[in-house]
Protein backbone atom coordinates (compact mmCIF):
# COMPACT_ATOMS: atom_id res chain seq x y z
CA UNK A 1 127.67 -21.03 143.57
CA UNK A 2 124.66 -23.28 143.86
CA UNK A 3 125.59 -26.42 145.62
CA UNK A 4 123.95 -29.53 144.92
CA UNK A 5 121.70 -31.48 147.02
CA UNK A 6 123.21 -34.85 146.39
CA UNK A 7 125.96 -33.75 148.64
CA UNK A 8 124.15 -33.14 151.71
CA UNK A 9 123.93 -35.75 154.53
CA UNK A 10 121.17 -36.05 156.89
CA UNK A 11 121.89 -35.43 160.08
CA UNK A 12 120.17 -37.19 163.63
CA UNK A 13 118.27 -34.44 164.42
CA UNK A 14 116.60 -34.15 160.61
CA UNK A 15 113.62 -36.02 160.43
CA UNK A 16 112.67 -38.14 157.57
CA UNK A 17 114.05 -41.64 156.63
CA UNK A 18 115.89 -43.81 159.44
CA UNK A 19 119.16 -42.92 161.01
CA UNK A 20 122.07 -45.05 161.15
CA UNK A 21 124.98 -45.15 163.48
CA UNK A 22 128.12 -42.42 162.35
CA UNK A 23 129.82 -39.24 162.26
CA UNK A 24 128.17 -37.02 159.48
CA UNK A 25 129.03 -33.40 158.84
CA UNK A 26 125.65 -31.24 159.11
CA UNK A 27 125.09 -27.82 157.46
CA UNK A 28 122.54 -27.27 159.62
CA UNK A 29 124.34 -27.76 163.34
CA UNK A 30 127.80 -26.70 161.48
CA UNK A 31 129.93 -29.71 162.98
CA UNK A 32 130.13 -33.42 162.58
CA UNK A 33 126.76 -35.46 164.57
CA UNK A 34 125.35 -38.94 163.69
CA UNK A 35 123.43 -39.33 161.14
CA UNK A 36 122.49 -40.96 157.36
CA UNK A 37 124.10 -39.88 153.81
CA UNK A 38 120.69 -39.43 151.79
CA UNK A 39 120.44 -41.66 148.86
CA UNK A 40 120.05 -40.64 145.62
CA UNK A 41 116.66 -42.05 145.07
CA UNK A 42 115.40 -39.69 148.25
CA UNK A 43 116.98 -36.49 146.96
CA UNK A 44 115.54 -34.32 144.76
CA UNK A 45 117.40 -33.53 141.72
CA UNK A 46 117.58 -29.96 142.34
CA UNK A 47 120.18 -27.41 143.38
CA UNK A 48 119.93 -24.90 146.59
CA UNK A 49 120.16 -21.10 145.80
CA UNK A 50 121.87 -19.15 147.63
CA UNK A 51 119.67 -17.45 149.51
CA UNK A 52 118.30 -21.27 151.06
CA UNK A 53 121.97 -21.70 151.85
CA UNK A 54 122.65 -18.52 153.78
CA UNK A 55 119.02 -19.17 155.72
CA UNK A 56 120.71 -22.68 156.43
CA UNK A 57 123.49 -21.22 157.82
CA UNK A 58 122.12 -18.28 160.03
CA UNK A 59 119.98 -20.96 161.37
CA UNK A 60 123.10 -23.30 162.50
CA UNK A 61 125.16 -20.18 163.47
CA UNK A 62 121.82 -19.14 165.76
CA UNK A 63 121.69 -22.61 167.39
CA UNK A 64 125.36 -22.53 167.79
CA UNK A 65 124.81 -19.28 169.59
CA UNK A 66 122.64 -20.54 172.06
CA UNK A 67 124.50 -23.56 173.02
CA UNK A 68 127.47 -21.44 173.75
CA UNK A 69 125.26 -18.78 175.84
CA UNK A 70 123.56 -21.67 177.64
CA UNK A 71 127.17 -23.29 178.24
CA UNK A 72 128.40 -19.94 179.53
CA UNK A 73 125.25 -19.58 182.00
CA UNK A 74 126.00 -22.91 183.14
CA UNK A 75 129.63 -22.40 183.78
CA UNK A 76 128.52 -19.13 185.19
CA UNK A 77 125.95 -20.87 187.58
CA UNK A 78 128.28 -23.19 188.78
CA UNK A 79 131.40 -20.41 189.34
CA UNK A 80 128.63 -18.39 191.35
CA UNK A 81 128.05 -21.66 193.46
CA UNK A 82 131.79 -22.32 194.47
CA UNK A 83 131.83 -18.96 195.44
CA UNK A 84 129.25 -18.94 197.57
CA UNK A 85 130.49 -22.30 199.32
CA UNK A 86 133.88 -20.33 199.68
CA UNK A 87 132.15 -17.36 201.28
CA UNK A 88 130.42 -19.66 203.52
CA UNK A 89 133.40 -21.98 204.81
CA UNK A 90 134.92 -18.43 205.60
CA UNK A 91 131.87 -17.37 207.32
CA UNK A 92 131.52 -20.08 209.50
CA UNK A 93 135.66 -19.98 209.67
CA UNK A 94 135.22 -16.66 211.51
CA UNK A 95 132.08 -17.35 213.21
CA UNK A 96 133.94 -19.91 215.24
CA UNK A 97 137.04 -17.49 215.65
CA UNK A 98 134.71 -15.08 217.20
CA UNK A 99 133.01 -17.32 219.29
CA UNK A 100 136.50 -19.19 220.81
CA UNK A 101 137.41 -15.69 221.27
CA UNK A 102 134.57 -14.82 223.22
CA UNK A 103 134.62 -18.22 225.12
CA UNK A 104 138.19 -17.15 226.30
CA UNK A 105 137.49 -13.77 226.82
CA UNK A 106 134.41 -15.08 229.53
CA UNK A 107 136.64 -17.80 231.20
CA UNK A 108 139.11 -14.78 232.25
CA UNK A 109 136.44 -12.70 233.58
CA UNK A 110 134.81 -15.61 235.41
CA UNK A 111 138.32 -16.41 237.28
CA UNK A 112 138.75 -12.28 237.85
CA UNK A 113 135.33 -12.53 239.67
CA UNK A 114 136.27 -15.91 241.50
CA UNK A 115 139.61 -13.95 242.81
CA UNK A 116 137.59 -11.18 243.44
CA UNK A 117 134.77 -12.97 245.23
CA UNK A 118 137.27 -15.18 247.43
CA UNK A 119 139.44 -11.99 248.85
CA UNK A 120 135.85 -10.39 249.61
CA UNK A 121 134.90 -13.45 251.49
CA UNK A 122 138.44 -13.68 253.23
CA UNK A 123 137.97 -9.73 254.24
CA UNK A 124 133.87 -10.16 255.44
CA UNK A 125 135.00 -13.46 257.85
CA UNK A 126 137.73 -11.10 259.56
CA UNK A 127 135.64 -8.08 259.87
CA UNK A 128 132.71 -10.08 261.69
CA UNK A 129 135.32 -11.75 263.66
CA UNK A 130 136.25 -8.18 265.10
CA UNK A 131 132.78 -7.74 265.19
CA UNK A 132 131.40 -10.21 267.37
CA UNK A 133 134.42 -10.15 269.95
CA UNK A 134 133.30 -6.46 269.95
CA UNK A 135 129.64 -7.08 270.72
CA UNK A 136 130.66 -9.85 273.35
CA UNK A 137 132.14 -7.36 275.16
CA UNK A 138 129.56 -4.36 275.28
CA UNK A 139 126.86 -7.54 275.30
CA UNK A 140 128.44 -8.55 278.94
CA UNK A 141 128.61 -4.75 280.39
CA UNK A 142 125.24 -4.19 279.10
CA UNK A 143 123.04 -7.47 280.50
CA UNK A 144 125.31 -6.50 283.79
CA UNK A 145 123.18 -3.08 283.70
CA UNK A 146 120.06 -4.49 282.64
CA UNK A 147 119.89 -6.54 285.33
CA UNK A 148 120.09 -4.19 287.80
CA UNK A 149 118.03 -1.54 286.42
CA UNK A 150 115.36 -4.46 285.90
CA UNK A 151 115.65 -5.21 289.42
CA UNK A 152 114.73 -1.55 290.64
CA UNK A 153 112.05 -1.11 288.07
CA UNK A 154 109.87 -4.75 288.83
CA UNK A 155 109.43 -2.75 292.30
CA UNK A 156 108.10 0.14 290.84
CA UNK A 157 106.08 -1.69 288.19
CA UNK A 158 104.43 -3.95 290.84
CA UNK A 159 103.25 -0.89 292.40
CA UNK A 160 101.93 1.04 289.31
CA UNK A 161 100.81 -1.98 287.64
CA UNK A 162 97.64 -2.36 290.00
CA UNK A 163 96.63 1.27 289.51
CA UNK A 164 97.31 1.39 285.80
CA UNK A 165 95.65 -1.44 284.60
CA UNK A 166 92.19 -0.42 286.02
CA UNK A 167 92.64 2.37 283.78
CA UNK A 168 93.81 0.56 281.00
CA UNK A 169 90.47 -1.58 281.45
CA UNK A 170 88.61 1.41 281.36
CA UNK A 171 89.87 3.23 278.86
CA UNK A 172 90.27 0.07 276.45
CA UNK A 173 86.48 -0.37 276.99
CA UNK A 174 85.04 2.84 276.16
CA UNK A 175 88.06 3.06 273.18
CA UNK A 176 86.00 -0.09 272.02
CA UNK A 177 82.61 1.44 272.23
CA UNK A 178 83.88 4.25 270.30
CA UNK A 179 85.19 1.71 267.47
CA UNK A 180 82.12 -0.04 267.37
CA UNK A 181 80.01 2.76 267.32
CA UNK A 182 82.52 4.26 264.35
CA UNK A 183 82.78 0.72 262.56
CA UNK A 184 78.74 0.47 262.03
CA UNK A 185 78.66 4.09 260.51
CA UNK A 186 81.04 3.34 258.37
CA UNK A 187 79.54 0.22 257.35
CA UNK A 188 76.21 1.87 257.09
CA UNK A 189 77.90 4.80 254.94
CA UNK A 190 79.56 1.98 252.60
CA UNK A 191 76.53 0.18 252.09
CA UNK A 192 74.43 3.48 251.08
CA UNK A 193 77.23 4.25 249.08
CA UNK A 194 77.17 1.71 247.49
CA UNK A 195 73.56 1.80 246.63
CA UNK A 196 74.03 4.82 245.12
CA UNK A 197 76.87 4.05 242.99
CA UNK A 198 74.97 1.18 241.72
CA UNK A 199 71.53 2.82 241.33
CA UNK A 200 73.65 5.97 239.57
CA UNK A 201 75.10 3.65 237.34
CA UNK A 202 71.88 1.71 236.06
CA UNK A 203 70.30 5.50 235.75
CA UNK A 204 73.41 6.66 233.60
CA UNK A 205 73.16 2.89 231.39
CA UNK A 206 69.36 3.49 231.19
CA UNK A 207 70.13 7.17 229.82
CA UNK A 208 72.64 5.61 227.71
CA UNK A 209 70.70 3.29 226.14
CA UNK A 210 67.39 5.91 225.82
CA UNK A 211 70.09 7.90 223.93
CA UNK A 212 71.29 5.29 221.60
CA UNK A 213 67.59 4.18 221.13
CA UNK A 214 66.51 8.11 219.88
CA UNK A 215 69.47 8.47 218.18
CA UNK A 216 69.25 5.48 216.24
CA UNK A 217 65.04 6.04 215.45
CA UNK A 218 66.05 9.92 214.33
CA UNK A 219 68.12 8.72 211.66
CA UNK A 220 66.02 6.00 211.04
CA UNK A 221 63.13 8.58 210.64
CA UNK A 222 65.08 11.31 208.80
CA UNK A 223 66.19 8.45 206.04
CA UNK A 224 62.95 7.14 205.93
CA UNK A 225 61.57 10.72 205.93
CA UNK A 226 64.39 11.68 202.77
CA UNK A 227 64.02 8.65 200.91
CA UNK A 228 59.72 9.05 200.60
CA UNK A 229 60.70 13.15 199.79
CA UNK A 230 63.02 12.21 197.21
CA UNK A 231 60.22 9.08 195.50
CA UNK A 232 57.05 11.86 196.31
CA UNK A 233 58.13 15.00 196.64
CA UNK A 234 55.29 17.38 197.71
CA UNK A 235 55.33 20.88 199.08
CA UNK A 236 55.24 20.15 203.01
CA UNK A 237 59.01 20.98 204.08
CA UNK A 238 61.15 18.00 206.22
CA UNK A 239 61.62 17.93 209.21
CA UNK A 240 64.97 18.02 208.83
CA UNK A 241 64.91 21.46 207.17
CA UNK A 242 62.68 22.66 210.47
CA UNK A 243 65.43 22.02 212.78
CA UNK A 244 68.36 22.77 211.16
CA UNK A 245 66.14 26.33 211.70
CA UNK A 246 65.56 25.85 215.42
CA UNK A 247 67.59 27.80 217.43
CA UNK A 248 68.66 27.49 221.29
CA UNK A 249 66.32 28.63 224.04
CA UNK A 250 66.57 28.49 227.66
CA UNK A 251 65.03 26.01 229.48
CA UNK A 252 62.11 26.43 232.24
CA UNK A 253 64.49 26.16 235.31
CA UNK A 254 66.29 29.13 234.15
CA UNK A 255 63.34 31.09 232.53
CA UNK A 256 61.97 30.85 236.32
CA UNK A 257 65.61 31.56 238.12
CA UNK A 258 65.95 34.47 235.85
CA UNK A 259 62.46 35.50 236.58
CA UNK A 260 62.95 35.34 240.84
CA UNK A 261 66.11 37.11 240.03
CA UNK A 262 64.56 39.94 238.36
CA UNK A 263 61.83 40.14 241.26
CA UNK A 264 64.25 40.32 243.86
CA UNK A 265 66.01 43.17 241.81
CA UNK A 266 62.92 44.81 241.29
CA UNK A 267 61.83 44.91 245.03
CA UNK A 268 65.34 45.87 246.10
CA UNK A 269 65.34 48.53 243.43
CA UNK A 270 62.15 50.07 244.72
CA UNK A 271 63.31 49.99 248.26
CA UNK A 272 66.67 51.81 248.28
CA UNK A 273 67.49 55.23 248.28
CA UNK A 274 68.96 55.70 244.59
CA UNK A 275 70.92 59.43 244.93
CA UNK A 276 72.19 57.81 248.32
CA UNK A 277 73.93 55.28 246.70
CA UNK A 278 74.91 57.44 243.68
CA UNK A 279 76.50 59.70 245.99
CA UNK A 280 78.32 56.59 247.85
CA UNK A 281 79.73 55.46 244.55
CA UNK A 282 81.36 59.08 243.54
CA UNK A 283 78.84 58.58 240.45
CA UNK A 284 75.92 61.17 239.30
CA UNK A 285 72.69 60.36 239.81
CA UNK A 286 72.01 59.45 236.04
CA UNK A 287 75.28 57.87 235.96
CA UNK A 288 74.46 55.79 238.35
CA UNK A 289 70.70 55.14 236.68
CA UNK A 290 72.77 54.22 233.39
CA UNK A 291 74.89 51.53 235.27
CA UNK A 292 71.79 49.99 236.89
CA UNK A 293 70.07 49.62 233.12
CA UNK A 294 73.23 48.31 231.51
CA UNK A 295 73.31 45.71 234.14
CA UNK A 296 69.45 44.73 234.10
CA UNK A 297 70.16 44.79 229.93
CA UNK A 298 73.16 42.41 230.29
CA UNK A 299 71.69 39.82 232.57
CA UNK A 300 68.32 39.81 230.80
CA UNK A 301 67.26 36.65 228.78
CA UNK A 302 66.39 37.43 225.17
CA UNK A 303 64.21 35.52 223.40
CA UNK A 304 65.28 34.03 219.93
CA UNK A 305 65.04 36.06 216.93
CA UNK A 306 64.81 35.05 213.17
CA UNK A 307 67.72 35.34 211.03
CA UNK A 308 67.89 36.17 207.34
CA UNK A 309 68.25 32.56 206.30
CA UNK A 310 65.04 32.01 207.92
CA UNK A 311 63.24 34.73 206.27
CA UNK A 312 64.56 34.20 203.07
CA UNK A 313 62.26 31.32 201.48
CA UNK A 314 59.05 33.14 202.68
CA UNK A 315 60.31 36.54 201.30
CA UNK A 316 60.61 35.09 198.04
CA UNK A 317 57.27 33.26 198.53
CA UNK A 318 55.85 36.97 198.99
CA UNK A 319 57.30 38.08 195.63
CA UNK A 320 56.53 35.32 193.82
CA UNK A 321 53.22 35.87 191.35
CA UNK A 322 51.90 32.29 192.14
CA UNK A 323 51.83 32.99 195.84
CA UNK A 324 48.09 32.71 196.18
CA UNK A 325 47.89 29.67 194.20
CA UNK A 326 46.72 26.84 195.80
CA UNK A 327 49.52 24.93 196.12
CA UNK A 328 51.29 27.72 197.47
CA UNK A 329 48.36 27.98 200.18
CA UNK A 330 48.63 24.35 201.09
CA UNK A 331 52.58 25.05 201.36
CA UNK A 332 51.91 27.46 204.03
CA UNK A 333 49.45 26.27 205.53
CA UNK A 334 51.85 22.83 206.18
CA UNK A 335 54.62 24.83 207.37
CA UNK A 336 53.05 27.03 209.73
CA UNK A 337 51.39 23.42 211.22
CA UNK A 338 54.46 21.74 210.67
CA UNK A 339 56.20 24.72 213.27
């Protein structure tokens, strides 16, 4: 049934005309709050449908809801809290258990070690008691032989001593020239050593920094180099490319070591008797030929030889129909300069 709004009430927490002191049953919270009855002249003179009425109440029974959740959390909260004290008091509760415990525990073993430590002391005092009487003793018998033995021996020592210590003298004195004489070779040695350790170690930092110095102007060069290819590109190749092609040779020193080397073969070669030694060796004579050529082949310095990589570009330059354009001229021309 419709109900009629006459015979609602404003509650406090409706807005609209003032509020007066009282206990008024609200729809909306669903339970008695302070608030106003609405007069007459303020109402409208219209009923509320039902469907207004059920939104009324879904919207008092969600508010109701939340209070209740937000009471629950709150009795939760403070359950969770008491708790926690509780766990704490019994933390601290055995905390201090454990540590009277350990307190005990450490006064026992300190009075163990102070019985221990006394009947140690006791046992040491009589044992060097025993000790020293002991040593009295032999200390007596033994001075009583000292003596005596002392006595014979300043006779003898008198006598030697004059002889011996002209010898000493003489032998301390050319002991000393030979630790002089050591002592400034040594200190000459240290000194050139040192030199050379320091001059060996400004020649290495020099080379060092030489090093660092090309390395650093290479790459400098080869991004400068890439960067102008890649904004002008033109037919000369980079130099890059060129030695990523250049292959190892040997150096001067051994291009002249390997050349003495073969001399000295050569000469020694022509100047034995070649079945003689074939004949020592239990080898034929060409046998003995073959082993002498294998060697020469295996110690002989070859020079570097192109690889297919290499020849690759300028075999397709050969094929190509443009190859005696001029650009293609003006490519080779650059590379052969270029290498």
């Amino acid at each position: 049934q419709a109900i009629s709004a006459q015979s609602l009430f404003r509650c406090a927490r409706c807005p609209g005309e003032p509020r007066w002191p009282g206990t008024t049953y609200c729809l909306l919270v669903g339970g008695f709050v302070a608030g106003e009855r609405l007069s007459r002249a303020a109402m409208p003179d219209k009923e509320i449908s039902r469907e207004e009425l059920k939104a009324l109440k879904r919207q008092a029974a969600i508010r109701a809801r939340e209070e209740d959740i937000a009471r629950k959390r709150k009795e939760d909260e403070e359950r969770k809290k008491r708790e926690l004290e509780q766990m704490k008091r019994e933390f601290e509760e055995q905390e201090r258990l454990q540590v009277e415990e350990r307190l005990r525990f450490l006064e026992k073993q300190a009075a163990a070690r102070a019985q221990r430590k006394a009947r140690t002391e006791k046992l040491n005092q009589k044992r060097e008691e025993k000790i020293n009487a002991r040593r009295e003793a032999w200390l007596a018998k033994a001075n009583e032989s000292i003596f005596q033995i002392c006595a014979e021996q300043d006779a003898e020592d008198e006598r030697l001593e004059l002889a011996l210590e002209e010898a000493r003298e003489r032998k301390r004195a050319k002991e000393q020239r030979i630790r002089d004489i050591k002592g400034e070779a040594k200190a000459r040695n240290e000194e050139l050593e040192a030199l050379r350790i320091e001059a060996n170690n400004r020649r290495a930092q020099e080379r060092e920094l030489r090093g660092l110095d090309t390395v650093d102007r290479l790459k400098t060069e080869a991004t400068d180099e890439l960067e102008s290819f890649i904004l002008n590109p033109y037919p000369v190749p980079l130099k890059q490319v060129l030695a990523g092609r250049m292959r190892p040779v040997p150096t001067v020193t051994e291009l002249l070591a390997a050349l003495k080397d073969q001399k000295e073969e050569l000469k020694e070669l022509e100047e034995q008797d070649i079945a003689t030694r074939a004949m020592l060796r239990n080898q034929t004579l060409f046998q003995y030929v073959r082993d002498i050529q294998l060697k020469a082949e295996a110690t002989r310095i070859k020079p570097p030889m192109p690889q297919q990589a290499d020849l690759g570009r300028s075999r397709n330059r050969a094929s190509s129909p443009r190859r005696q354009s001029p650009t293609n001229k003006m490519r080779t021309t650059g590379m052969r300069s270029t290498r």
